[in-house]
C-alpha atoms as a PDB file:
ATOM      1  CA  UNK A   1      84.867  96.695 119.011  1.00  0.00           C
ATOM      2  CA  UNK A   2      88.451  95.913 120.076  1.00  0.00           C
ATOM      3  CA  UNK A   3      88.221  92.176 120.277  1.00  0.00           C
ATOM      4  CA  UNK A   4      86.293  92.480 116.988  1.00  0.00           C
ATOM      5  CA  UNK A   5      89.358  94.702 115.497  1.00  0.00           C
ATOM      6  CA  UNK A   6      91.931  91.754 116.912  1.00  0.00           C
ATOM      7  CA  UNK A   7      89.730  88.895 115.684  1.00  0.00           C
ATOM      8  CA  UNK A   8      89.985  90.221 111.973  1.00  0.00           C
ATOM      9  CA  UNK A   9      93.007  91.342 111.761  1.00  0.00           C
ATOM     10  CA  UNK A  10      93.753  87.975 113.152  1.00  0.00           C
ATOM     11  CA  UNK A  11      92.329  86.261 110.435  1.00  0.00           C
ATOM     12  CA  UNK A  12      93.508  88.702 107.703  1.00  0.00           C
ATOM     13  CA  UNK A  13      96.856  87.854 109.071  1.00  0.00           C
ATOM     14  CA  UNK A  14      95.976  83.975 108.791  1.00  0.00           C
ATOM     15  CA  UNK A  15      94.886  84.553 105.339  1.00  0.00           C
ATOM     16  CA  UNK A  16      98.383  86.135 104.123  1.00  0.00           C
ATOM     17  CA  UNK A  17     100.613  83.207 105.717  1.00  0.00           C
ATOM     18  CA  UNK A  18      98.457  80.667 104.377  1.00  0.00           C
ATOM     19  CA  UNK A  19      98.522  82.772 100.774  1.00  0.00           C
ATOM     20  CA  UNK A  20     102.319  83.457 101.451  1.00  0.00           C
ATOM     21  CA  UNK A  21     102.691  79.469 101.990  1.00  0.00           C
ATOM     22  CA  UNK A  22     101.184  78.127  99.253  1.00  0.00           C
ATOM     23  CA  UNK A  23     102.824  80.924  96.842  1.00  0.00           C
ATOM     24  CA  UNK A  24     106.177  79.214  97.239  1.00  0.00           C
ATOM     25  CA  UNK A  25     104.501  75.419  96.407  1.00  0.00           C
ATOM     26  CA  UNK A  26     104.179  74.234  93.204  1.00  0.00           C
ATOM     27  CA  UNK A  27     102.218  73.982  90.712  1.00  0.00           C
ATOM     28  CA  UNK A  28     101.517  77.312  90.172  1.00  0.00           C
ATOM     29  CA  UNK A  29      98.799  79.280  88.855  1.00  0.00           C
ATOM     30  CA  UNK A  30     100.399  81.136  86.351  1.00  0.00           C
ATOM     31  CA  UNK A  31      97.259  81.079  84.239  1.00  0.00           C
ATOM     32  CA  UNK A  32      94.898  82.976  86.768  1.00  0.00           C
ATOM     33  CA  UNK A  33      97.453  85.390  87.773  1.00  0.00           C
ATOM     34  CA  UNK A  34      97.687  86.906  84.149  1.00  0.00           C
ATOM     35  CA  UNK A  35      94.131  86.624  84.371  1.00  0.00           C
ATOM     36  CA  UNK A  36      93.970  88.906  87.267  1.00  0.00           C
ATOM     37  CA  UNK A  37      96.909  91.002  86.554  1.00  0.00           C
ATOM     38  CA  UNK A  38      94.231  91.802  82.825  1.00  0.00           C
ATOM     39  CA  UNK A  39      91.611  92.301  85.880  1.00  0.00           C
ATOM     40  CA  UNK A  40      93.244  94.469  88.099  1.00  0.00           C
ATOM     41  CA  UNK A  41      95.631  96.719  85.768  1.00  0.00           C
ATOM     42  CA  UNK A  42      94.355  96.810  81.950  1.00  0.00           C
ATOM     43  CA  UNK A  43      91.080  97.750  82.645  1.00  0.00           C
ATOM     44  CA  UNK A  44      91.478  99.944  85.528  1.00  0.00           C
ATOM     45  CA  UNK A  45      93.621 101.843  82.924  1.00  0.00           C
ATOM     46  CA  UNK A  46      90.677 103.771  81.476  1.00  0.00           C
ATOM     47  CA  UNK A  47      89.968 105.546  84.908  1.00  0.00           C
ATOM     48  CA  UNK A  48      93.479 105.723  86.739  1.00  0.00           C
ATOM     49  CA  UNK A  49      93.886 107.993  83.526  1.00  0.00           C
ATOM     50  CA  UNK A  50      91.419 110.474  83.974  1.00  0.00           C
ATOM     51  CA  UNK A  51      91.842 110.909  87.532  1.00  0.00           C
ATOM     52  CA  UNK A  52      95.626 111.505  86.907  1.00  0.00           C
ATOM     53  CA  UNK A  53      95.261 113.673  84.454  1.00  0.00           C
ATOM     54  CA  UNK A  54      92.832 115.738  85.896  1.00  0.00           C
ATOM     55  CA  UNK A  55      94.507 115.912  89.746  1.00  0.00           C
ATOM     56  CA  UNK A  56      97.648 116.707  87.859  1.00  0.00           C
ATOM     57  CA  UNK A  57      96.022 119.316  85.970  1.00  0.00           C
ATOM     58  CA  UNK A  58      94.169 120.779  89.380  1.00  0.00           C
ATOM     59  CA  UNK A  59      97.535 120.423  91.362  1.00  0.00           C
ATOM     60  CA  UNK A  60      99.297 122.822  88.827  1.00  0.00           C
ATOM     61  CA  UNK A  61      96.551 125.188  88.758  1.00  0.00           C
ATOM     62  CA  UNK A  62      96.342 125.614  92.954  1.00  0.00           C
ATOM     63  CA  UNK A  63     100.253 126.006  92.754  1.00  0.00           C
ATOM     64  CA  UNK A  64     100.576 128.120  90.169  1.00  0.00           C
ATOM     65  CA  UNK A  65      98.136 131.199  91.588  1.00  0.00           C
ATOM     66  CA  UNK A  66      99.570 130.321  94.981  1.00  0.00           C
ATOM     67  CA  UNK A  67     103.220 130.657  94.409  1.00  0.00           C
ATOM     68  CA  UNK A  68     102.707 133.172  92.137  1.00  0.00           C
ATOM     69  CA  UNK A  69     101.934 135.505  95.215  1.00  0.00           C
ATOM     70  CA  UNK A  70     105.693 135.394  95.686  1.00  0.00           C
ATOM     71  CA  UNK A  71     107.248 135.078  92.148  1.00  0.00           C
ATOM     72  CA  UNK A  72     107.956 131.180  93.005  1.00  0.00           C
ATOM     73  CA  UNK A  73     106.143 129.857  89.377  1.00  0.00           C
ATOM     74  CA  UNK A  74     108.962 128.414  88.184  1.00  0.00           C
ATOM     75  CA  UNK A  75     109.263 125.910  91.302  1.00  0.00           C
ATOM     76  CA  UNK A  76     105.384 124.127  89.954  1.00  0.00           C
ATOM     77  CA  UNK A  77     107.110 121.340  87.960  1.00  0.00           C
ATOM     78  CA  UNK A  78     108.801 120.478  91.094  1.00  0.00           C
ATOM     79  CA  UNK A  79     105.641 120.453  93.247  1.00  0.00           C
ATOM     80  CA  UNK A  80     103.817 118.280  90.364  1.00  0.00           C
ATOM     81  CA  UNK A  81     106.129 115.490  90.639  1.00  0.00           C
ATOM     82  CA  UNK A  82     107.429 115.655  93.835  1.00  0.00           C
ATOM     83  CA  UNK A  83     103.711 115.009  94.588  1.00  0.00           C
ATOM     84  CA  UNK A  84     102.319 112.692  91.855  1.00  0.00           C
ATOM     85  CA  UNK A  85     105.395 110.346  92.952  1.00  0.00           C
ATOM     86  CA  UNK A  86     106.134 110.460  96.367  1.00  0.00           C
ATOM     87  CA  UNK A  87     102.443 111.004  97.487  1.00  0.00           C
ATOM     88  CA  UNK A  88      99.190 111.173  95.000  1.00  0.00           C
ATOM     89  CA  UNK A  89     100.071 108.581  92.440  1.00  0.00           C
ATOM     90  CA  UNK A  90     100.255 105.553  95.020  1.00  0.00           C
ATOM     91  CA  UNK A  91      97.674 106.675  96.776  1.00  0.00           C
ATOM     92  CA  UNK A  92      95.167 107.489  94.155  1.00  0.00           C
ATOM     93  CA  UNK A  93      95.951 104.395  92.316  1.00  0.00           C
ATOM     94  CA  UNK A  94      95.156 102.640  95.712  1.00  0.00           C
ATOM     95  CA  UNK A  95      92.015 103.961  96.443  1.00  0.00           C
ATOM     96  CA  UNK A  96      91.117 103.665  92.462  1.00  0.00           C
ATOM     97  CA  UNK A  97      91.733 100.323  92.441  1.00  0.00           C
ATOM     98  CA  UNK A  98      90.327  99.609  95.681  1.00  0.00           C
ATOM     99  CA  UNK A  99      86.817 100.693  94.157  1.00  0.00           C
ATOM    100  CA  UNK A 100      86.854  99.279  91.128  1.00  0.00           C
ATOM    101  CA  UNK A 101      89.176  95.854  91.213  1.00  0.00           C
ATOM    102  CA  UNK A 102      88.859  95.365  94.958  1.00  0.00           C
ATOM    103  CA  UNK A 103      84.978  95.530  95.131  1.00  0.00           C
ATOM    104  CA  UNK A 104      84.626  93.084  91.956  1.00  0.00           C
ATOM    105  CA  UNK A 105      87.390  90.824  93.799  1.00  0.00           C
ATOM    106  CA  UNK A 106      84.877  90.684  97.508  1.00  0.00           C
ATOM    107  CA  UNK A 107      81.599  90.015  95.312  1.00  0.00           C
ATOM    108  CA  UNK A 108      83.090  87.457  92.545  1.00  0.00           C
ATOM    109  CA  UNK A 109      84.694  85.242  95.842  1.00  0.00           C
ATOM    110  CA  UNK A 110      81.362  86.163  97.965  1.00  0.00           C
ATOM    111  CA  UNK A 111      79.248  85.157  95.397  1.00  0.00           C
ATOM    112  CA  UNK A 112      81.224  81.745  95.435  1.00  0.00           C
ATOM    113  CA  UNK A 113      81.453  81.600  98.635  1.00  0.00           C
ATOM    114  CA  UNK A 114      77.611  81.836  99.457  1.00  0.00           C
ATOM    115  CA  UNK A 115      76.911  79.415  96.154  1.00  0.00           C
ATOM    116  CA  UNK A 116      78.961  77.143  98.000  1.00  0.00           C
ATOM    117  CA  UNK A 117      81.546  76.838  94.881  1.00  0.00           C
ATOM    118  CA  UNK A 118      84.592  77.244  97.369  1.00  0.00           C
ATOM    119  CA  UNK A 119      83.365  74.140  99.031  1.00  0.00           C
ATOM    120  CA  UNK A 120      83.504  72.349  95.955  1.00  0.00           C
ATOM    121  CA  UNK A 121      86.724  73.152  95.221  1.00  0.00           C
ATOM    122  CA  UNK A 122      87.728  71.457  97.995  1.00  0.00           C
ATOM    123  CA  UNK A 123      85.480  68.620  97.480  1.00  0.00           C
ATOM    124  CA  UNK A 124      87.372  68.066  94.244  1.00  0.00           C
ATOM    125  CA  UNK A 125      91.164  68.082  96.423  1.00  0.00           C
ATOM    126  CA  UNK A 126      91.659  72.091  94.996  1.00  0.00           C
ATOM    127  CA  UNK A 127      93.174  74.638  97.458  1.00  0.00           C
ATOM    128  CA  UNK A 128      90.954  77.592  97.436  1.00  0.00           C
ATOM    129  CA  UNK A 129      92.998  79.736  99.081  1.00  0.00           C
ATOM    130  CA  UNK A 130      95.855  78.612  96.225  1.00  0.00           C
ATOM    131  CA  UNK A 131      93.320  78.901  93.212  1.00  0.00           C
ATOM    132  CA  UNK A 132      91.671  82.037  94.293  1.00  0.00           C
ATOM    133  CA  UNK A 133      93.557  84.127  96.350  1.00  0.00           C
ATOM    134  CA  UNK A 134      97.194  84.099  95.794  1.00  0.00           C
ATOM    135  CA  UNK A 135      96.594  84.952  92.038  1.00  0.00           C
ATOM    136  CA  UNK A 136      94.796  87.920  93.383  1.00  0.00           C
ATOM    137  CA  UNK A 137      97.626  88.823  95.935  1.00  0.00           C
ATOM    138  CA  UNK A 138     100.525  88.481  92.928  1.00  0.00           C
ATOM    139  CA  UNK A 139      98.586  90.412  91.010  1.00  0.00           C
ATOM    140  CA  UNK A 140      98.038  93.426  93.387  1.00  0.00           C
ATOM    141  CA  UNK A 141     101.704  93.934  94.241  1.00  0.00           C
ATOM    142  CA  UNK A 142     102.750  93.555  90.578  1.00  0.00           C
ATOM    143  CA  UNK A 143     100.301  95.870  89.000  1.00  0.00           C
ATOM    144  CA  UNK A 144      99.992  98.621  91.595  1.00  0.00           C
ATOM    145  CA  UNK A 145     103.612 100.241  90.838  1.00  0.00           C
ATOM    146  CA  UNK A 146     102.360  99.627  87.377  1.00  0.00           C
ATOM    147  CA  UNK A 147      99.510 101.844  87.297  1.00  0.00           C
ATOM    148  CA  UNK A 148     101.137 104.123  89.849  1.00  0.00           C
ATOM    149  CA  UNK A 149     103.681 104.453  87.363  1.00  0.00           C
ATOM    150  CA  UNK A 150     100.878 106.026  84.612  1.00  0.00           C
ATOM    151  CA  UNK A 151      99.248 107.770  87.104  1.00  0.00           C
ATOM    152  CA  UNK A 152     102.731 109.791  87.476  1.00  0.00           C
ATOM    153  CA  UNK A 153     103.672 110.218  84.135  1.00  0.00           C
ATOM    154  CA  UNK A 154      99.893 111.546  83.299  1.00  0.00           C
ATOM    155  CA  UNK A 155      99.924 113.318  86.249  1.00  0.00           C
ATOM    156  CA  UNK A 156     102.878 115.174  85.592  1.00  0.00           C
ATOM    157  CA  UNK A 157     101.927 115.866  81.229  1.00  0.00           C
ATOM    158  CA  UNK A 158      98.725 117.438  82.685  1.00  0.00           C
ATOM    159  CA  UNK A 159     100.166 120.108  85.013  1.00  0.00           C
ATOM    160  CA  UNK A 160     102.584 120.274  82.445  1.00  0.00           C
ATOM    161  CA  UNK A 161      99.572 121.097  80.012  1.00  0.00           C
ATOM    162  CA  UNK A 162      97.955 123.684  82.925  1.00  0.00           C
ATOM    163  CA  UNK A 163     101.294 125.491  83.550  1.00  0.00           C
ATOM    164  CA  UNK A 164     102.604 126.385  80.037  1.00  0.00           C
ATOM    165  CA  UNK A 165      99.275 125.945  77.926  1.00  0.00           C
ATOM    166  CA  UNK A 166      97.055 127.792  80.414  1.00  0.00           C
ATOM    167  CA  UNK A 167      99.549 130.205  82.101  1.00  0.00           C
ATOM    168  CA  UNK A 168     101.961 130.442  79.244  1.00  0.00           C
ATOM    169  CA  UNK A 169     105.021 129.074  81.923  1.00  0.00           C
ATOM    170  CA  UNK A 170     108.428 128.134  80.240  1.00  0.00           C
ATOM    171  CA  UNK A 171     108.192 124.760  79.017  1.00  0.00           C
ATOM    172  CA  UNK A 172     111.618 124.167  79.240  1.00  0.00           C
ATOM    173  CA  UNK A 173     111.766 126.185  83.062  1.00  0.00           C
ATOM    174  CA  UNK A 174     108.524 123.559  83.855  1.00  0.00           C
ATOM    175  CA  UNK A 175     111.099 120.589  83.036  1.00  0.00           C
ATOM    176  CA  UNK A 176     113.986 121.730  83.967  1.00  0.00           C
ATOM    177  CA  UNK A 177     112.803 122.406  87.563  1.00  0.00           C
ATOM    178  CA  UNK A 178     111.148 119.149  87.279  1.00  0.00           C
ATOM    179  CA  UNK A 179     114.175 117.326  86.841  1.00  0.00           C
ATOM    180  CA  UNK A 180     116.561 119.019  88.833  1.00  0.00           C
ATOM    181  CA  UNK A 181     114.843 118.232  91.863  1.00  0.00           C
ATOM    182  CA  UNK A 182     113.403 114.844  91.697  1.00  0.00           C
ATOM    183  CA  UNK A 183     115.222 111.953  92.829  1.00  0.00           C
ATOM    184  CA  UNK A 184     115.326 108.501  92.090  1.00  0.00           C
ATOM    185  CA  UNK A 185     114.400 107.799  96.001  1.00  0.00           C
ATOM    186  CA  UNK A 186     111.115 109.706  95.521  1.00  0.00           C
ATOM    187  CA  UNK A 187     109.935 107.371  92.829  1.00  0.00           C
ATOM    188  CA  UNK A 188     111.036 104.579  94.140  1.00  0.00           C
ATOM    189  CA  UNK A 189     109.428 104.945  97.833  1.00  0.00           C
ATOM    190  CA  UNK A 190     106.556 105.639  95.700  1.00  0.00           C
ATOM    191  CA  UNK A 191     106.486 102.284  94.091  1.00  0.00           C
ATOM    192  CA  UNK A 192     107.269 100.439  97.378  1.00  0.00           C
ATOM    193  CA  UNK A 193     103.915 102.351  98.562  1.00  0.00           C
ATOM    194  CA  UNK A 194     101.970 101.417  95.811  1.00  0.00           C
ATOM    195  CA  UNK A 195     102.925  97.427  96.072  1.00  0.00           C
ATOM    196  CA  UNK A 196     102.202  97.743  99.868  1.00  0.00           C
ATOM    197  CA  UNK A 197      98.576  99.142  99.027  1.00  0.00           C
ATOM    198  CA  UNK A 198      98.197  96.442  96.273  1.00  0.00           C
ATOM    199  CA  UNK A 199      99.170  93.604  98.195  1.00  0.00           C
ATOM    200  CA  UNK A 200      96.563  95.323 100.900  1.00  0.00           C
ATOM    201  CA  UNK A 201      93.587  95.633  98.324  1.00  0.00           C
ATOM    202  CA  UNK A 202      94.289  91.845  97.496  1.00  0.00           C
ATOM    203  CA  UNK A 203      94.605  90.840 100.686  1.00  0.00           C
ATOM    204  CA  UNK A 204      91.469  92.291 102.445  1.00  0.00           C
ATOM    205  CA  UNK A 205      89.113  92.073  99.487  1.00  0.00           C
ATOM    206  CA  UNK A 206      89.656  88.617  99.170  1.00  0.00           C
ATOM    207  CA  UNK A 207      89.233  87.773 103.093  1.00  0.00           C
ATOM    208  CA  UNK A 208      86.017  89.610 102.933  1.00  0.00           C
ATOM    209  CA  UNK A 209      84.939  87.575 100.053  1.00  0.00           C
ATOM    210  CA  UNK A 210      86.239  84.481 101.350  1.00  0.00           C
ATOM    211  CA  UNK A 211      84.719  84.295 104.178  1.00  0.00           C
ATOM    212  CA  UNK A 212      81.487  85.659 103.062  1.00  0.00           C
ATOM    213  CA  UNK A 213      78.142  84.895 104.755  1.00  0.00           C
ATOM    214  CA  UNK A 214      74.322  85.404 104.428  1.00  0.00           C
ATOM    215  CA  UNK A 215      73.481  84.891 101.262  1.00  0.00           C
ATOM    216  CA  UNK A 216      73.114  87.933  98.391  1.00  0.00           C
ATOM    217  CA  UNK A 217      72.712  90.842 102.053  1.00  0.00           C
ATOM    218  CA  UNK A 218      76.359  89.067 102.937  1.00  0.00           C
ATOM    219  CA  UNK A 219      77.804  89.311  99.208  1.00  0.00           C
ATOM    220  CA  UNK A 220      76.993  93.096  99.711  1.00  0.00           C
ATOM    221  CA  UNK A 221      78.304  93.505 102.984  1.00  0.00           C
ATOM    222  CA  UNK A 222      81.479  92.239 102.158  1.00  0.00           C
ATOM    223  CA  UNK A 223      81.905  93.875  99.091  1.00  0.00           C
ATOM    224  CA  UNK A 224      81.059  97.555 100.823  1.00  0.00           C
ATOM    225  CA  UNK A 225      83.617  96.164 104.172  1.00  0.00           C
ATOM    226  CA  UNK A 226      86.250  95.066 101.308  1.00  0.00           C
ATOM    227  CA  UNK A 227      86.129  98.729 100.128  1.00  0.00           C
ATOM    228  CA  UNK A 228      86.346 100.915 103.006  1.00  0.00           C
ATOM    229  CA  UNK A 229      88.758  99.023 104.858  1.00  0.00           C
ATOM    230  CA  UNK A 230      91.297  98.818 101.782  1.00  0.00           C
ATOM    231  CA  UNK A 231      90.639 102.772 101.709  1.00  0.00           C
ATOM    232  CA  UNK A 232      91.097 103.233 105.182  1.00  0.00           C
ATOM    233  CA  UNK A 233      94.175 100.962 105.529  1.00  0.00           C
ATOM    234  CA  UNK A 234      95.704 102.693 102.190  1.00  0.00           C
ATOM    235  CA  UNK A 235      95.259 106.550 104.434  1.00  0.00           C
ATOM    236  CA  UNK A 236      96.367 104.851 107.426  1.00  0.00           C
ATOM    237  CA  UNK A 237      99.436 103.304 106.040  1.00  0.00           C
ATOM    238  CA  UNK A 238     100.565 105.750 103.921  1.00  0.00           C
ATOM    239  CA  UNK A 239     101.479 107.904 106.797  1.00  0.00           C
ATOM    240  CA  UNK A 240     103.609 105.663 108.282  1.00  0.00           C
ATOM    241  CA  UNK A 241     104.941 104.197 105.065  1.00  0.00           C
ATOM    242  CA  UNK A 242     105.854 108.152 104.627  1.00  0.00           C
ATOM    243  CA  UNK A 243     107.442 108.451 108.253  1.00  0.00           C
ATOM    244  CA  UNK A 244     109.744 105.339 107.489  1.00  0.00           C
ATOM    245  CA  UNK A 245     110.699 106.026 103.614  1.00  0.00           C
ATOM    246  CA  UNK A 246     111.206 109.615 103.808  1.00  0.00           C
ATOM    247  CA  UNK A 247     112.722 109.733 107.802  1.00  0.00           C
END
């Protein structure tokens, strides 16, 4: 299992200096990257929404009865975004994305791959790793801290919406504590997580694609791998993206 572990994060690493490389050479692909930034971000949109809105909404509710033990209510705007930014909005978006663009990512390139369309991109003097992954890669660190960006706005509106609509909190107490403790460094290292995790999703989805082999059973395979390894490495990460931002 070890020498399996070393072998692919060997080539994963392989992967991201070649991508890295032929980033910086010209032409560029300017084209597919919009493409895939309309891929990954627009039309993850729909359901980065509802899961913000709803955790936000959830997150207010659990502090609200809890600190209410101890006459604290007034501090749940501050939990709510401290959270949403430093914590739940890069890491939802992450795993989010990793589902929904990340799987489509692994199967579109697998699907190639095992059709033997890579090949003839080379056959006709086209980098594949140029045309089809660093598009992908740009688009994942760009859009992440986009999307992480809704997800903590949304977030935030819906506990809003719990504290003051449901429990009939101060509005202005709700924003006021929101604001007076939230920094710019919290949203920040938030966005620094959630480019990490993009360029992560990119990254491994399109090595498992890439690389792809055994026909329609592979395409699968790599599409399920490209999945729960972006998840995992997103709750690996984050822990010691965490340790070093917030030290």
């Amino acid at each position: 299992m070890i020498i399996g572990f070393t072998r692919e994060l060997g080539s994963v690493l392989i992967l991201l200096s070649v991508a890295l490389k032929q980033l910086l050479i010209p032409p560029y692909e300017i084209k597919n990257t919009f493409k895939q930034m309309l891929e990954i971000g627009i039309r993850s949109l729909p359901v980065v929404f509802i899961t913000a809105v709803f955790t936000g909404m959830v997150l207010s509710l659990q502090t609200y009865t809890g600190f209410k033990r101890f006459g604290a209510e007034t501090l749940v705007g501050t939990v709510v975004a401290l959270s949403m930014t430093r914590e739940l909005g890069p890491v939802l978006t992450g795993l989010i994305v990793a589902g929904r663009a990340g799987a489509a990512m692994a199967a579109e390139l697998g699907t190639m791959r095992v059709t033997e369309q890579i090949d003839a991109l080379e056959t006709l003097a086209t980098n594949p790793v140029k045309y089809l992954v660093v598009p992908r890669f740009v688009s994942g660190i760009l859009m992440l801290p986009a999307l992480a960006v809704v997800t903590d706005i949304v977030g935030i509106m819906g506990g809003f919406a719990v504290s003051v609509g449901l429990f009939d909190a101060s509005a202005v107490s709700y924003w006021n504590r929101t604001w007076d403790y939230l920094e710019l460094d919290d949203i920040y290292s938030g966005l620094i997580k959630a480019a990490f995790f993009g360029a992560s999703i990119a990254l491994i989805s399109c090595y498992k694609g890439f690389y792809a082999e055994g026909g329609a059973e592979g395409v699968g395979k790599a599409t399920t791998g490209a999945v729960v390894l972006s998840s995992m490495t997103i709750l690996v990460s984050d822990y010691f993206l965490s340790a070093w931002l917030f030290r």
